[in-house]
Structures are given as C-alpha cells and as structure tokens.
Protein backbone atom coordinates (compact mmCIF):
# COMPACT_ATOMS: atom_id res chain seq x y z
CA UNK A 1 0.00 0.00 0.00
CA UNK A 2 2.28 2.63 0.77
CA UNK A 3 4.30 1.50 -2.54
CA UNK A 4 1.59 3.03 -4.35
CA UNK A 5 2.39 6.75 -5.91
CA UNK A 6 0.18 9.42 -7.23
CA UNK A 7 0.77 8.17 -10.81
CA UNK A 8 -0.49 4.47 -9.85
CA UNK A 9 -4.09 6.24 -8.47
CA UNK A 10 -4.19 8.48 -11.13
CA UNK A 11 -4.36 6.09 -13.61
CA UNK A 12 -6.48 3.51 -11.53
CA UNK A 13 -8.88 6.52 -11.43
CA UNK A 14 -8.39 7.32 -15.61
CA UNK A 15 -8.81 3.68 -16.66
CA UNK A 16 -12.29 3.23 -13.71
CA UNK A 17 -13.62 6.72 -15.59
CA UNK A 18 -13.49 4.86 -19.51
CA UNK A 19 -15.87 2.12 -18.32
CA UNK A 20 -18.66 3.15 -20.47
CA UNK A 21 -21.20 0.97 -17.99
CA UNK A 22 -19.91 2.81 -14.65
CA UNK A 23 -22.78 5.74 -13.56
CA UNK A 24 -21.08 8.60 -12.25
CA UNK A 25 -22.46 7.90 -8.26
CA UNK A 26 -20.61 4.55 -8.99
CA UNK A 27 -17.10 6.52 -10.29
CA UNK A 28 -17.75 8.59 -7.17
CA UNK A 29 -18.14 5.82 -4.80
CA UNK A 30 -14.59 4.00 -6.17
CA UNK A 31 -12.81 8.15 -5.25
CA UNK A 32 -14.41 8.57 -2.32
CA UNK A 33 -13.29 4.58 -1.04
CA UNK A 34 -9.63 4.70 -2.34
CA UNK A 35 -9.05 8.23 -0.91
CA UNK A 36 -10.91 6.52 2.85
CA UNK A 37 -8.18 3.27 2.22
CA UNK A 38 -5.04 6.04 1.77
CA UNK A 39 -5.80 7.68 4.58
CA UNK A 40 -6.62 5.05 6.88
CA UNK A 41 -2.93 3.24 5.46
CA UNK A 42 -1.52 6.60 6.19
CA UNK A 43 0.21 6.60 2.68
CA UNK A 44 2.00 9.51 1.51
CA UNK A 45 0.14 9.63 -1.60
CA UNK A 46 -2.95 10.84 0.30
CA UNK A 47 -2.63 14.51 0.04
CA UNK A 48 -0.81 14.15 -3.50
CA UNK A 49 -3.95 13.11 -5.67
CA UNK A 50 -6.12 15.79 -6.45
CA UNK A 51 -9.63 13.98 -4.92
CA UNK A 52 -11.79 16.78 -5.77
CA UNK A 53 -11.34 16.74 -9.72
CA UNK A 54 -12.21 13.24 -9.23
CA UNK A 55 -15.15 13.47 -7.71
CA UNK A 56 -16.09 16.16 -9.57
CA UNK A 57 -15.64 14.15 -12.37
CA UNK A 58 -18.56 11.81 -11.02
CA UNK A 59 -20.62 14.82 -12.29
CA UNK A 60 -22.58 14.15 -15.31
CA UNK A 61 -24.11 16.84 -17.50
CA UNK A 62 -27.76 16.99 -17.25
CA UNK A 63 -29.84 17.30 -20.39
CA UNK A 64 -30.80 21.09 -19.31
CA UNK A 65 -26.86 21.69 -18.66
CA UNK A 66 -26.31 24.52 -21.48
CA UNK A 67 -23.29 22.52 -23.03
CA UNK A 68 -26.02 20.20 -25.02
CA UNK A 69 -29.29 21.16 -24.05
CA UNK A 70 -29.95 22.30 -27.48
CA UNK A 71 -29.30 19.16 -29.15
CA UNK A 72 -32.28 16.75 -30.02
CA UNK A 73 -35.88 17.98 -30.44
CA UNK A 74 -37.48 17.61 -27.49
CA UNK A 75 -39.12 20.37 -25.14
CA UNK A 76 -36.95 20.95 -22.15
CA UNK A 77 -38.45 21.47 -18.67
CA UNK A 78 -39.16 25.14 -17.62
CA UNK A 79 -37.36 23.92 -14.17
CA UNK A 80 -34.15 23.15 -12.79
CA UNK A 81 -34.20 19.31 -11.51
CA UNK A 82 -36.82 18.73 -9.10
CA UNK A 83 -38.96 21.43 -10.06
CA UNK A 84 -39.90 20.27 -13.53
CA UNK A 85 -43.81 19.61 -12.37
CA UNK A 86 -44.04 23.36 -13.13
CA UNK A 87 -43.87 22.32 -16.29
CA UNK A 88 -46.00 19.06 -16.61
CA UNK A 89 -48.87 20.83 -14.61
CA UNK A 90 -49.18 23.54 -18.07
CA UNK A 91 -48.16 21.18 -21.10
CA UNK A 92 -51.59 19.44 -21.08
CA UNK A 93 -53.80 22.10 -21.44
CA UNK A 94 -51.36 24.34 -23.49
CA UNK A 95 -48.96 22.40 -24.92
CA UNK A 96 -49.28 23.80 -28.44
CA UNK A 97 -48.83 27.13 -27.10
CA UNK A 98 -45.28 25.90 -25.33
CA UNK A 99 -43.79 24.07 -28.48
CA UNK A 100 -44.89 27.60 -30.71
CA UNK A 101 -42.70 29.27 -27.82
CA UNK A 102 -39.61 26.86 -27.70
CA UNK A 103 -39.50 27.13 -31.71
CA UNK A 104 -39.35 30.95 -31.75
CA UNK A 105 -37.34 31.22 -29.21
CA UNK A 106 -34.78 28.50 -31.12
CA UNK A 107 -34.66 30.30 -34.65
CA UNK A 108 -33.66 33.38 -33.32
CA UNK A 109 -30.88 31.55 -31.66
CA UNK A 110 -31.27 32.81 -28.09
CA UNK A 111 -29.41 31.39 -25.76
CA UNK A 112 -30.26 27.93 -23.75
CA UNK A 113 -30.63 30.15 -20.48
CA UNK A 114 -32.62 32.19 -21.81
CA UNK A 115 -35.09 29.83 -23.13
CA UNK A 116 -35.70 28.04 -19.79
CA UNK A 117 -35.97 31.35 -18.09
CA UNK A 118 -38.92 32.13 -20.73
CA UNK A 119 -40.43 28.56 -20.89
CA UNK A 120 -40.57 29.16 -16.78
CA UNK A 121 -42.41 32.29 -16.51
CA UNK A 122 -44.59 31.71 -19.30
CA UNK A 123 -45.36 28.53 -17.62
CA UNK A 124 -46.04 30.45 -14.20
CA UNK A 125 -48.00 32.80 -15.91
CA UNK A 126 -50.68 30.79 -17.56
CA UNK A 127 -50.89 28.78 -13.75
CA UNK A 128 -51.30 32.27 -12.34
CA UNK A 129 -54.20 32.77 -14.77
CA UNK A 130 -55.93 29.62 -14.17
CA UNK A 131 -58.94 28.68 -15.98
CA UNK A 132 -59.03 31.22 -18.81
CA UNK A 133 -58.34 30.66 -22.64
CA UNK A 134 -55.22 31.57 -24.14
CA UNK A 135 -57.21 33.91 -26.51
CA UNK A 136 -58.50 35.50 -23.46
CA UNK A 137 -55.98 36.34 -22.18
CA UNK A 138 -54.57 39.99 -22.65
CA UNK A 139 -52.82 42.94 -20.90
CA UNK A 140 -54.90 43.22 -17.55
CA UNK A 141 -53.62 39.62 -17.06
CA UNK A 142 -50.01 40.00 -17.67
CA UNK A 143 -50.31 43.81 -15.32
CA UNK A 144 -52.00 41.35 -12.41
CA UNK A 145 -48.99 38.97 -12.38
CA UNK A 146 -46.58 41.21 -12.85
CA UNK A 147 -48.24 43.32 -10.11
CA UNK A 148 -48.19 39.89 -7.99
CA UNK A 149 -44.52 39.42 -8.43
CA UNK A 150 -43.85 42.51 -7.04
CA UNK A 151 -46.01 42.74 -3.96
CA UNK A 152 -46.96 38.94 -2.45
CA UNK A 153 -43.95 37.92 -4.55
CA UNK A 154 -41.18 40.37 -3.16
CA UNK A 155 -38.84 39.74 -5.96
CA UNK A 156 -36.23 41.77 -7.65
CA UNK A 157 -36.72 44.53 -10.23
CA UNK A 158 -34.32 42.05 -12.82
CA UNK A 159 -36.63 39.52 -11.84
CA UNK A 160 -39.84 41.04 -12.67
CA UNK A 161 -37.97 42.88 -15.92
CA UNK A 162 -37.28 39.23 -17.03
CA UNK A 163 -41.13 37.77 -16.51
CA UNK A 164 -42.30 40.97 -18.41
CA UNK A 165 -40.14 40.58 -21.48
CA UNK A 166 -40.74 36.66 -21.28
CA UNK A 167 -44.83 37.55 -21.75
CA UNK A 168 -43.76 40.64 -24.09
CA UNK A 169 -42.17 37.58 -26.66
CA UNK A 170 -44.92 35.13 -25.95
CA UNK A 171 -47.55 37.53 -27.15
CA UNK A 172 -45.90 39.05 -29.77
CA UNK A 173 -43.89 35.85 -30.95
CA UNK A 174 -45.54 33.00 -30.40
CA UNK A 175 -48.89 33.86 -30.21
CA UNK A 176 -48.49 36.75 -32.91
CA UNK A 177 -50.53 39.25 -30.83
CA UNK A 178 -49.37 42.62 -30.18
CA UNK A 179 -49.53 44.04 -26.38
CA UNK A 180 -51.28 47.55 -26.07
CA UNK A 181 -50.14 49.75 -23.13
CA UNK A 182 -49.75 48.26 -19.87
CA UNK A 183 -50.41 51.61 -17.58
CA UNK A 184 -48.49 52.26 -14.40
CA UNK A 185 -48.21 48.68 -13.36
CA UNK A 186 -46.33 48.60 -9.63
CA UNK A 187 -43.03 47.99 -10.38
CA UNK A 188 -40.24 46.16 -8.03
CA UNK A 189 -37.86 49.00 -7.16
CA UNK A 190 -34.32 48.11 -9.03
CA UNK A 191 -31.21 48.72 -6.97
CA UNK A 192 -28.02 50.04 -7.57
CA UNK A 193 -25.81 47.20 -7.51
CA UNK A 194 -21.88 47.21 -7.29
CA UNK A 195 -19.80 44.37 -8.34
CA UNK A 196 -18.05 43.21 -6.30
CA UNK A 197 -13.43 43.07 -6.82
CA UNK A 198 -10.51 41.92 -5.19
CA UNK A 199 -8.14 43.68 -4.58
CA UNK A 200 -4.94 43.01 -6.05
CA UNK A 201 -3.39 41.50 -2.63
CA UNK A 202 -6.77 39.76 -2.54
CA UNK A 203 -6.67 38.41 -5.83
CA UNK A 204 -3.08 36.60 -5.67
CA UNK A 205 -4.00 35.24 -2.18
CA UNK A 206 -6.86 34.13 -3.51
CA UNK A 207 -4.66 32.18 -6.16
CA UNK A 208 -2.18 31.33 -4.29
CA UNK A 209 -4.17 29.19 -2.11
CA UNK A 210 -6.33 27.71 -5.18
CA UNK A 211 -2.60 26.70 -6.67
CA UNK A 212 -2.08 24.74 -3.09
CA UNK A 213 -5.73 23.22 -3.18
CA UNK A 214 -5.29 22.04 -7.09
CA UNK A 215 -3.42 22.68 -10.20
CA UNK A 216 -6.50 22.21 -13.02
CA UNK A 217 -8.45 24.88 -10.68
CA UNK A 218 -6.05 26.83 -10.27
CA UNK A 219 -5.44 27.43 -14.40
CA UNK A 220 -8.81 27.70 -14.60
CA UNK A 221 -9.58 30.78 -11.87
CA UNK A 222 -6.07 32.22 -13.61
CA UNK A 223 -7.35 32.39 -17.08
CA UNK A 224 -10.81 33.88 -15.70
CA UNK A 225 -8.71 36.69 -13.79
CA UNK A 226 -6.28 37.16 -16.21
CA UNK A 227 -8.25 36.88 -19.29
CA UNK A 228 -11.96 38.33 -18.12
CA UNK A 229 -13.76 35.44 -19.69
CA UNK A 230 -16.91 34.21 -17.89
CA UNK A 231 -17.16 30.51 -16.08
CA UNK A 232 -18.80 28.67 -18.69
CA UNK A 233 -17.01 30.28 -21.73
CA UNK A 234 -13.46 29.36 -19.56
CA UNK A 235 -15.04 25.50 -19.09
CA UNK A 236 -16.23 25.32 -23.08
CA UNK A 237 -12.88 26.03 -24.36
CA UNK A 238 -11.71 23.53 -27.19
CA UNK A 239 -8.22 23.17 -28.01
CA UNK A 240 -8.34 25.29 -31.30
CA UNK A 241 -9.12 28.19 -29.12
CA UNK A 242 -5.92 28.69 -27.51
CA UNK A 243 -3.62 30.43 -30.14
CA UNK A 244 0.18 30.13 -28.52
CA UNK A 245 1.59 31.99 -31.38
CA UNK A 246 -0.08 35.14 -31.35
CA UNK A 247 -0.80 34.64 -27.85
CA UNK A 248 -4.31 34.64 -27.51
CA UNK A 249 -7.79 33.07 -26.71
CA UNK A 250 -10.54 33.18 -29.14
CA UNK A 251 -13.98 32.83 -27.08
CA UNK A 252 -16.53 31.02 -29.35
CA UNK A 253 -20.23 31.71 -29.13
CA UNK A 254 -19.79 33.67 -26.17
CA UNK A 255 -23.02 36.13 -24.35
CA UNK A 256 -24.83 37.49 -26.99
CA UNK A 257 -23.85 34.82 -29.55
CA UNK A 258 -20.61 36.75 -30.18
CA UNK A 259 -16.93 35.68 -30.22
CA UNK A 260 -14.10 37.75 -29.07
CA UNK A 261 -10.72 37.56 -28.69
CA UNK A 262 -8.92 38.03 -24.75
CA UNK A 263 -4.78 38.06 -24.07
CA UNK A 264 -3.37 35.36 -23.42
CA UNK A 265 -1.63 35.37 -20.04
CA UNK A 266 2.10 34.65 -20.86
CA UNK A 267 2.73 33.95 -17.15
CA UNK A 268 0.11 30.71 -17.59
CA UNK A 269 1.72 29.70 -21.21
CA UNK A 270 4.10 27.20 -19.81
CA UNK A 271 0.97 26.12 -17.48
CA UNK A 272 -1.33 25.50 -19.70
CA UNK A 273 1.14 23.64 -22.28
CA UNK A 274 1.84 21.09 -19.97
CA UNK A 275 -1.56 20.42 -19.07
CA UNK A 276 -2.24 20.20 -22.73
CA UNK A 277 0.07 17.80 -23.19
CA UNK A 278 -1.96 15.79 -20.45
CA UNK A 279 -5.08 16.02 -22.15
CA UNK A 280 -3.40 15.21 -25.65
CA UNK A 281 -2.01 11.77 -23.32
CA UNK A 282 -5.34 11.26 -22.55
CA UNK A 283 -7.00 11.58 -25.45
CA UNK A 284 -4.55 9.11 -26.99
CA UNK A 285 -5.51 6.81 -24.93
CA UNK A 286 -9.03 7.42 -25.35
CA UNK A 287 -8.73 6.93 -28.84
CA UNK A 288 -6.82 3.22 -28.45
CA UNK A 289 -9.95 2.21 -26.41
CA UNK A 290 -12.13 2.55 -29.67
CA UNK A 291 -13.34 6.22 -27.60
CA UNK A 292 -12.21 9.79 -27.82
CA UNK A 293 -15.39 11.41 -29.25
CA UNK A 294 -16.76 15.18 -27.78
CA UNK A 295 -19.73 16.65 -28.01
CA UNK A 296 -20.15 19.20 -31.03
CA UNK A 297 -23.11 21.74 -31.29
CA UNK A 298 -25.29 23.10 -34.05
CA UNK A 299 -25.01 19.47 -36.00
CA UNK A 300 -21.34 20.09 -36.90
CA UNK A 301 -21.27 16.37 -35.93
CA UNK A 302 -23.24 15.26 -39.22
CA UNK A 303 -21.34 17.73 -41.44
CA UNK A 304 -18.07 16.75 -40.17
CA UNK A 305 -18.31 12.59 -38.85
CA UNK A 306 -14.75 12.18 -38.17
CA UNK A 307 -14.46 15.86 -36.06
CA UNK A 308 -15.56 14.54 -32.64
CA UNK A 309 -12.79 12.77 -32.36
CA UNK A 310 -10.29 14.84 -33.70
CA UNK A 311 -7.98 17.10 -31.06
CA UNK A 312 -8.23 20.49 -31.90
CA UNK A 313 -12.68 19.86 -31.42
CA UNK A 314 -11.51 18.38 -27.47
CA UNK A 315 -11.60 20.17 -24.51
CA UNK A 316 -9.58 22.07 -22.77
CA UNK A 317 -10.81 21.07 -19.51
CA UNK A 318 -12.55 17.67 -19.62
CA UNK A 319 -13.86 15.61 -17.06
CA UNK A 320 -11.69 13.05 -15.75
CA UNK A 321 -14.95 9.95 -16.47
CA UNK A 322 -16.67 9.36 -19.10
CA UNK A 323 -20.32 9.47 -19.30
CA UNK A 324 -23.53 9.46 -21.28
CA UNK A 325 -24.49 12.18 -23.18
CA UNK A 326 -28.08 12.80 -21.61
CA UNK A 327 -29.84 13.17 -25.37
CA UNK A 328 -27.82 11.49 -27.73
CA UNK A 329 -26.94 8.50 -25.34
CA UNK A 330 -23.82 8.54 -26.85
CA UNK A 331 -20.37 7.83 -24.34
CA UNK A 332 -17.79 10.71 -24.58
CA UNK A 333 -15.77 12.69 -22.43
CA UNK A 334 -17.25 16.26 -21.28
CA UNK A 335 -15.96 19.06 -20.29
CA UNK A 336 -15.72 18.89 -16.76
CA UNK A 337 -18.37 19.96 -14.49
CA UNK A 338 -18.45 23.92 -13.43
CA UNK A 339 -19.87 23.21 -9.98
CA UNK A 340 -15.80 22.57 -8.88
CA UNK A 341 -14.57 25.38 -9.68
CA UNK A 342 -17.11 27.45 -8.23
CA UNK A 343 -16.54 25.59 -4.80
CA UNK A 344 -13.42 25.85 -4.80
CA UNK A 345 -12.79 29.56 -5.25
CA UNK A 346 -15.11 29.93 -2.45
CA UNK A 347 -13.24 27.73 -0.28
CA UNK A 348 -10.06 29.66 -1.15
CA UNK A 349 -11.43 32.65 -0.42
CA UNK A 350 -12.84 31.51 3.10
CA UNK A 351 -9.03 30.38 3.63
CA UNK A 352 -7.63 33.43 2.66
CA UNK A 353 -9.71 35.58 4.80
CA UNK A 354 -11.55 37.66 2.41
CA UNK A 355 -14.20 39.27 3.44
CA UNK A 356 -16.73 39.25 0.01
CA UNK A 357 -19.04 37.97 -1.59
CA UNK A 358 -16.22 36.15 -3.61
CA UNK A 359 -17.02 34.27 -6.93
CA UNK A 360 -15.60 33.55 -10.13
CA UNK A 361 -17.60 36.32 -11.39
CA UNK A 362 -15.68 38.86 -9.25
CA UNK A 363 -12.53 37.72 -11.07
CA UNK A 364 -14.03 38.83 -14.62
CA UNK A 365 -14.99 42.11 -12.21
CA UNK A 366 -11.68 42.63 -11.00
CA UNK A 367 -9.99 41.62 -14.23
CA UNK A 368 -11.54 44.51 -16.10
CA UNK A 369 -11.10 46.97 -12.58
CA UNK A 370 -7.11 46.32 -12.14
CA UNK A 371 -6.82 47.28 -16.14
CA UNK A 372 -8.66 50.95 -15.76
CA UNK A 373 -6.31 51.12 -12.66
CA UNK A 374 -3.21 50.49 -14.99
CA UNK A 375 -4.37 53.59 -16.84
CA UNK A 376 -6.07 51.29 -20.11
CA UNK A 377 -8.90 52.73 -22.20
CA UNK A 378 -12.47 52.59 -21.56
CA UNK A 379 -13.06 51.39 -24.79
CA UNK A 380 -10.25 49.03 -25.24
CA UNK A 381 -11.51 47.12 -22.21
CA UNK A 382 -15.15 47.13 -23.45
CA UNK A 383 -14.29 45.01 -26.33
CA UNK A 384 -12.20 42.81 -23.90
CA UNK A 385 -15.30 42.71 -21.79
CA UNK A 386 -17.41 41.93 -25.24
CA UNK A 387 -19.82 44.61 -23.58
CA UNK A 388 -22.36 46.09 -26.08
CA UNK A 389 -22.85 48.72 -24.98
CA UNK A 390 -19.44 51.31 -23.30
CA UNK A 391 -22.52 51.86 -20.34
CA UNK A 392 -22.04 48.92 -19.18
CA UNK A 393 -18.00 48.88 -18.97
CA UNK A 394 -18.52 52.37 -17.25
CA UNK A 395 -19.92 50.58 -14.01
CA UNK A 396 -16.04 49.87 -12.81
CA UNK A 397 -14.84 53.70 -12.80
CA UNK A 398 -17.12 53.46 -9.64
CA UNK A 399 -15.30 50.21 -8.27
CA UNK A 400 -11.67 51.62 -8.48
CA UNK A 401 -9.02 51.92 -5.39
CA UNK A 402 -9.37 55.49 -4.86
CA UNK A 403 -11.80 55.55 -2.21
CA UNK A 404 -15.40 56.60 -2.92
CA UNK A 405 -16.01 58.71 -6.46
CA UNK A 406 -11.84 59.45 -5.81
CA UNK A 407 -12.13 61.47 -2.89
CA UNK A 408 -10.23 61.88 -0.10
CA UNK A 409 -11.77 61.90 3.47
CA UNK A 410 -11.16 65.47 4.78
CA UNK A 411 -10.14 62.71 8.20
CA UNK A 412 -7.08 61.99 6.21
CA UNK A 413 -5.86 65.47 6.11
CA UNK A 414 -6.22 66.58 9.62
C-alpha cells in the first residue's frame, strides 16, 4: 500500500472513468473509497492526488446543462431538476402554445438560459391565470402577475424585468398578438448594484491558495482573472481556441452569440502547455480504447463525422470519467463539471480571509477593474469585456481603489 504513488491512483482513477457501464455515483463511490483506504494506510500519496477533480468528475451533464441542451428535439423542462412539475402541470392544457414558444425562441438563436428562463415564466403565468383561454388572455392579465410578483412575490426589479419581457415575446412571438399599453403597473424597485473586486493582494492570495488546493483549478480561476472570460465560456474552451503563437484566446459563441478575442496570459503559457500535453495523453488513450469522441453543437457532428474525435474539437478542460451524453446516449468525455470550480474559489477565499461575496464572477470584475487602474482605455476594455454597450464597462470607474467617487476623506488630512 504505501508502494503506491500518485501516478499508480491516477491512472487507476483514468482507466475506472473509460468504463462506459460505470454511472457517475458509482465513479464517485470507487474516489471517495480509495481516498478513505489512503488515509486510513496513512500513505503519503494521500494529500498528493487531487480527490476533488475526481469526484467532480462523477458529475454528469444533465440534459438542461447549457453545453447540449440544445441538441435533439425535445421540449426541455421550464425547471431546474426537481422542479420540472411546473412544467407538466401547463403542457396538457397548453402544450401547443409551449412548443410555438420553444420554436421561436430557437430560430432566433437565443441562448439555452434564456429559453428556460422564458419557458418558466410563461409557464407560471398561464398557472397564475388559471382557468381562462389563451385567446383571453390579454394585458390586464399580464399587469395582475406582474403586479403579484412585485407585492406577495417580493422579488427583484431584474426579476420582474425578465417575466415581463418573457410575456412581451410570448404575445408578440408565439402567439403573434401585439400588447397595447400596460399603464403604471407597480413595479419592483431596481437597486443600484456594485460588483463586487478583489483587490490586487486579494486576488493573488486568492490564487495562491487555489494553486495549493489544485493545479486544473487553479489554471482555470487564472485564465478567468487574467483573461476576463466568464465561467462557462473558460469551461467550453476547445483546443483550437488557444492560439500560442499570437498569444491569444478566441472565445466562441460567447453572451450574446458573439466571439471575441482576450490576451493570453504569458505567465500561464508554460501552465497550460503542460496540461495540454496531459489532455493530448489522454485523449490518446481514449482513442486506443475505440473512444475519444466530444460533443459538437449546431449538428457540426453530421457535417463533419470524423471531427468529434479529432484534437483540436476536445476540450480544454474535460472531465476526468466518461459518461452518457443525456440526449444522444452517446459515451464521450465532457468538459468537466463547473460546480468545482465554483466551490473551490469559495473555499479559497474563506481560507484566505476575504471578506466578500467572492465568486468567479468577481474575477471577470476585478480583471476589467485592475486594467482601468493600470491607466487602459475605456473602450479598449469594453471590447475585452465583449460589452455592447461602453454603459455597461462604465460601471467599474465606480469600483476603483481610490476611495469613494476618488475622494479623499477630509479625516485623512487633519
């Protein structure tokens, strides 16, 4: 037992995660007993293998995960898991109605996000109305729920400014009917937010204890503070997106169906080069075991049969297990699931003694904060940012290190 190294687990681990007929609670069972059998032996492999990538790994994508939730025609529930009754309870009576909305919503290429978030309020709305037709229903109905949101419902002003625009497409979209004037409707009162940033101090503590906790997590909260990229665009990255030569990262299909390009951190270069040359190992072997395939969006998979398995279509960060795609049934190798990263950067933070509301959001925040501070233009980091609109880019001039709106407290000069 204590004979065993890192390597040895590792690719105990690699070869468990390729057996196609293993469920991911099963994979996390097998990390979860070797890493109780190390520690029990007292080996010192123990704290060397990275256990929560593993059992991270045991997380499959769900078939409402945005990665593939587009694939396959079928209508996908208005809910997250465990709430999909929402939807059930409305697709008898106005199923139709649902599919029209799904459809719409689908050729104007909106993002997977945003069609749940529509399929849910819609869905809540036409509960809300109960009995009533769907040709009778009209602006006094969508003014009551939007006025019930706001008063027995207590929610945000984003909140209620998402349900309204949700009925605004359903009426004029789906059901081709156009919405008169809704009058003074009470509206949830919308607060001025601040995001929140690190610090600089904060931000390198913050990585420096992720870089103790785990290497892949580590890259991964590095590239989202030193590129600005959000989560999910950081954990869809293929291989053909990282561009050594001009150093840079191309971000595909990004918010807003746009792609942009973001530096490429040189410090991370030799980083991330190594770890690609663990993935390439990996998907080597993959591809001796008759595997190797990804999953490709917008049918690029029937144009191109042989591009699943190629490398440059692989991910940058996959999942150490394979699993069943959730619509296609097919076994491949996914990226690997957010939910780790996210947990991690709030662990690091709780280690490191930062006090905020720390997430891998507030690295994109502080990303685009430290460059105004280093004297870059507005406008430059707006297209970093891939804001539309300079408004929105304008929010950290508020945020920077100079106290509040850059004055100094008349305390300070007594």
């Amino acid at each position: 037992m204590q004979d065993h190294s890192t390597d040895d687990i590792n690719r105990y681990l690699e070869e468990q995660g390729r057996k196609e007929e293993l469920q991911g609670w099963q994979f996390l069972q097998i990390v979860n007993a070797i890493q109780i059998l190390l520690e029990t032996a007292d080996t010192p492999a123990r704290t060397q293998v990275n256990w929560e990538y593993w059992r991270n790994s045991a997380q499959e994508l769900a078939d409402s995960h945005p990665t593939i939730a587009r694939t396959g025609g079928v209508l996908p529930s208005a809910e997250p898991a465990g709430r999909a009754p929402l939807l059930d309870a409305v697709r008898a009576r106005y199923g139709s109605v649902l599919d029209e909305l799904v459809v719409v919503v689908r050729q104007r290429n909106y993002s997977i996000r945003t069609e749940q978030a529509y399929l849910s309020w819609v869905c809540r709305f036409l509960l809300f109305a109960g009995d009533k037709d769907i040709e009778a229903l009209g602006e006094a109905d969508i003014v009551a729920f939007l006025q019930d949101l706001a008063v027995r419902g207590q929610v945000a002003a984003s909140t209620q400014n998402q349900a309204l625009n949700a009925l605004i497409f359903l009426f004029s979209q789906a059901l081709k009917r156009e919405i008169g004037n809704l009058g003074n409707f009470v509206r949830a009162k919308r607060p001025r937010r601040l995001p929140v940033v690190l610090s600089r101090m904060e931000a390198g503590r913050l990585l420096a204890g992720l870089e103790k906790m785990s290497d892949l997590h580590y890259l991964m909260a590095a590239l989202l503070y030193g590129t600005g990229m959000r989560l999910m665009e950081c954990v869809r990255l293929r291989i053909q997106d990282i561009d050594f030569d001009q150093n840079l990262i191309m971000i595909r299909d990004g918010k807003g169906q746009k792609d942009q390009v973001v530096p490429l951190p040189r410090s991370l270069r030799e980083l991330l080069a190594n770890h690609l040359d663990e993935i390439r190992r990996l998907h080597q072997e993959d591809l001796a075991q008759g595997l190797g395939e990804v999953f490709l969006p917008d049918a690029l998979a029937r144009k191109y049969p042989n591009a699943p398995k190629e490398w440059i279509w692989q991910y940058v960060f996959p999942s150490g297990s394979l699993s069943q795609d959730p619509r296609s049934g097919e076994t491949r190798r996914h990226h690997i699931h957010e939910n780790g990263l996210q947990k991690s950067i709030k662990k690091a933070a709780l280690a490191a003694g930062i006090t905020k509301q720390v997430n891998c959001h507030a690295l994109r925040h502080s990303f685009a904060t430290h460059l105004l501070e280093s004297g870059y233009d507005i406008r430059t980091i707006q297209e970093l940012m891939g804001h539309a609109d300079v408004s929105t880019t304008m929010i950290y001039t508020h945020v920077l290190g100079r106290g509040g709106l850059g004055v100094t407290s008349p305390l300070d000069s007594l």
